[in-house]
C-alpha atoms as a PDB file:
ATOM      1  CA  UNK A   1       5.935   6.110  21.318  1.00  0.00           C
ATOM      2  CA  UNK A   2       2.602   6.611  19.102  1.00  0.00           C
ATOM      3  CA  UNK A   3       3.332   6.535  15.284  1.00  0.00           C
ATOM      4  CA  UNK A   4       4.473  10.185  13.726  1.00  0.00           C
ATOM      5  CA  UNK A   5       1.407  10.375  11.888  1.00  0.00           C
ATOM      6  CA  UNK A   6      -0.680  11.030  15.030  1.00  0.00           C
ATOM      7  CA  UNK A   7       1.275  14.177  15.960  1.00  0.00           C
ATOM      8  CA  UNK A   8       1.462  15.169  12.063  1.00  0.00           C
ATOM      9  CA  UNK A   9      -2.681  14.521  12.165  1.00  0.00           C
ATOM     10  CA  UNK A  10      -2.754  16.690  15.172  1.00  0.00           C
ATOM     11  CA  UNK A  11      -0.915  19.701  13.043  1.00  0.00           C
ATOM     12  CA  UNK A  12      -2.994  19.398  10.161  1.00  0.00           C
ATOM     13  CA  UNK A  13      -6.337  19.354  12.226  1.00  0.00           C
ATOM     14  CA  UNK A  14      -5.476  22.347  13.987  1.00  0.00           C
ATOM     15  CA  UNK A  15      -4.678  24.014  10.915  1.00  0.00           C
ATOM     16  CA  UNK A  16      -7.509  23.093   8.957  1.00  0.00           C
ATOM     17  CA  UNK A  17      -9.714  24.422  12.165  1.00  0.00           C
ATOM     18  CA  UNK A  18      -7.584  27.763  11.497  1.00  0.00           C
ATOM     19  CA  UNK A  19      -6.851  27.441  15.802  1.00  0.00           C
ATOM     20  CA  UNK A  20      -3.284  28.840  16.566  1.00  0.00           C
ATOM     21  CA  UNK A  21      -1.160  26.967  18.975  1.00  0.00           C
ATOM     22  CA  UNK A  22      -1.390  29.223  21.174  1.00  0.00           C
ATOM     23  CA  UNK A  23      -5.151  28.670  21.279  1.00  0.00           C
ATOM     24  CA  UNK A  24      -5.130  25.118  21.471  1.00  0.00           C
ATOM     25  CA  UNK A  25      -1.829  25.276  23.867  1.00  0.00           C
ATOM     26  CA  UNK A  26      -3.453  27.984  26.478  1.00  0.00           C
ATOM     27  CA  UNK A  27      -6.839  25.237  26.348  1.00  0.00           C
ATOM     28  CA  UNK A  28      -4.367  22.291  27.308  1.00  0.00           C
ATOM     29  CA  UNK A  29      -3.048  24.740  30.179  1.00  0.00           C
ATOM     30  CA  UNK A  30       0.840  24.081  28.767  1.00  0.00           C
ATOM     31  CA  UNK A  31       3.293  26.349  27.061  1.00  0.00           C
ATOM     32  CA  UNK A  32       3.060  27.136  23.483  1.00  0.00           C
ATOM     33  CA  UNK A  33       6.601  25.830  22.744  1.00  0.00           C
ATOM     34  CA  UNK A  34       5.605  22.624  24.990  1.00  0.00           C
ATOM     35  CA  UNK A  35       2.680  21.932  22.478  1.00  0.00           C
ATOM     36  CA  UNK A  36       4.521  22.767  19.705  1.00  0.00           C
ATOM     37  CA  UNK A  37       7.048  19.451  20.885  1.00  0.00           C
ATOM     38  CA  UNK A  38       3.691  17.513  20.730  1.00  0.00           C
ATOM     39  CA  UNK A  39       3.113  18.725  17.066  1.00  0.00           C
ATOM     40  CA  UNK A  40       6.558  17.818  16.145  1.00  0.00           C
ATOM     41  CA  UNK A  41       6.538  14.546  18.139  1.00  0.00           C
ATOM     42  CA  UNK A  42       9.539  15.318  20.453  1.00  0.00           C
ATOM     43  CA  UNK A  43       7.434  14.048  23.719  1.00  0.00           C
ATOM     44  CA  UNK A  44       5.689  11.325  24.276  1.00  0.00           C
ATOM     45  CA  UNK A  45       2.106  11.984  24.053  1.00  0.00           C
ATOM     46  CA  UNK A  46      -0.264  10.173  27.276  1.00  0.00           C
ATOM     47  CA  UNK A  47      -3.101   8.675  26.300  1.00  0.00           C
ATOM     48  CA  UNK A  48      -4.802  11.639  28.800  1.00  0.00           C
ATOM     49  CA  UNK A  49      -2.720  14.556  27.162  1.00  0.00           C
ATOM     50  CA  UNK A  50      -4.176  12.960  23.676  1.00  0.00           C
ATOM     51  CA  UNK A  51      -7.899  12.938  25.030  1.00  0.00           C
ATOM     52  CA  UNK A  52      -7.569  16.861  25.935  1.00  0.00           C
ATOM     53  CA  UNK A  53      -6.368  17.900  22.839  1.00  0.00           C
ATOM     54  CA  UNK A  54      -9.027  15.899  20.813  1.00  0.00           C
ATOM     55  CA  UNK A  55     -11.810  17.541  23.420  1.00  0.00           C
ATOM     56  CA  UNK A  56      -9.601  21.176  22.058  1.00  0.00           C
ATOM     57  CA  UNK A  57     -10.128  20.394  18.833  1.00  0.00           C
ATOM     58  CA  UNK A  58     -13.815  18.973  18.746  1.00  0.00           C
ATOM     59  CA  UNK A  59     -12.991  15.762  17.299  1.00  0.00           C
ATOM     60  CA  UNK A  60     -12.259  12.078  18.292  1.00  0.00           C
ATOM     61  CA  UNK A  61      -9.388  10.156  19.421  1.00  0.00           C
ATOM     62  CA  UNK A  62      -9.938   7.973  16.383  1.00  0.00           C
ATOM     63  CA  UNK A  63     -10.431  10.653  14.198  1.00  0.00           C
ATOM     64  CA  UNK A  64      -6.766  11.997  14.799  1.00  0.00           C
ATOM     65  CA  UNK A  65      -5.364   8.387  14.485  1.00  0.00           C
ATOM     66  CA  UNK A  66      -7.387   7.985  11.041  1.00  0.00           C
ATOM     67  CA  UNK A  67      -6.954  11.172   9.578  1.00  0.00           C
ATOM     68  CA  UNK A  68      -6.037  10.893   6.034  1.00  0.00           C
ATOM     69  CA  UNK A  69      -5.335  14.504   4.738  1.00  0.00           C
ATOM     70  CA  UNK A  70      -5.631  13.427   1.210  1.00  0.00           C
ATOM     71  CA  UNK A  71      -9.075  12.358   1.732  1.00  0.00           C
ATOM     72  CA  UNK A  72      -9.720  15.763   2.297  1.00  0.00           C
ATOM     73  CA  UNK A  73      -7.910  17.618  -0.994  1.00  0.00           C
ATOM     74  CA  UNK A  74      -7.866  14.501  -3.352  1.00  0.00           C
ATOM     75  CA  UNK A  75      -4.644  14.271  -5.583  1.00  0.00           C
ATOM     76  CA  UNK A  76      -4.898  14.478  -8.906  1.00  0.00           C
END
């Protein structure tokens, strides 16, 4: 199983891209409650399945593995 960060990286990418999961669900061609288990990491994730939803959300695979949301909105 891929480490919990990938799926929470996934989440916050969407968001931050202001796509629904229904948007990004209806591009993968899969239910909206079926890509909603991929956002909460109850399924597995195939290296294939991970590929389409990077292509969904126009970035790359190892930008979802790196993603570092505080980068983003520093802490003070």
């Amino acid at each position: 199983m891929m480490k919990s960060a990938v799926y929470k990286n996934i989440k916050r990418i969407r968001e931050l891209k202001n796509f629904t999961r229904e948007y990004v669900a209806d591009e993968l061609e899969m239910s909206t409650s079926g890509y909603g288990k991929i956002e909460r990491g109850e399924v597995d994730l195939t290296v294939s399945k991970l590929i389409k939803i990077a292509k969904v959300l126009n970035v790359s695979i190892e930008f979802i593995f790196k993603f570092d949301v505080d980068v983003f909105f520093e802490k003070d």
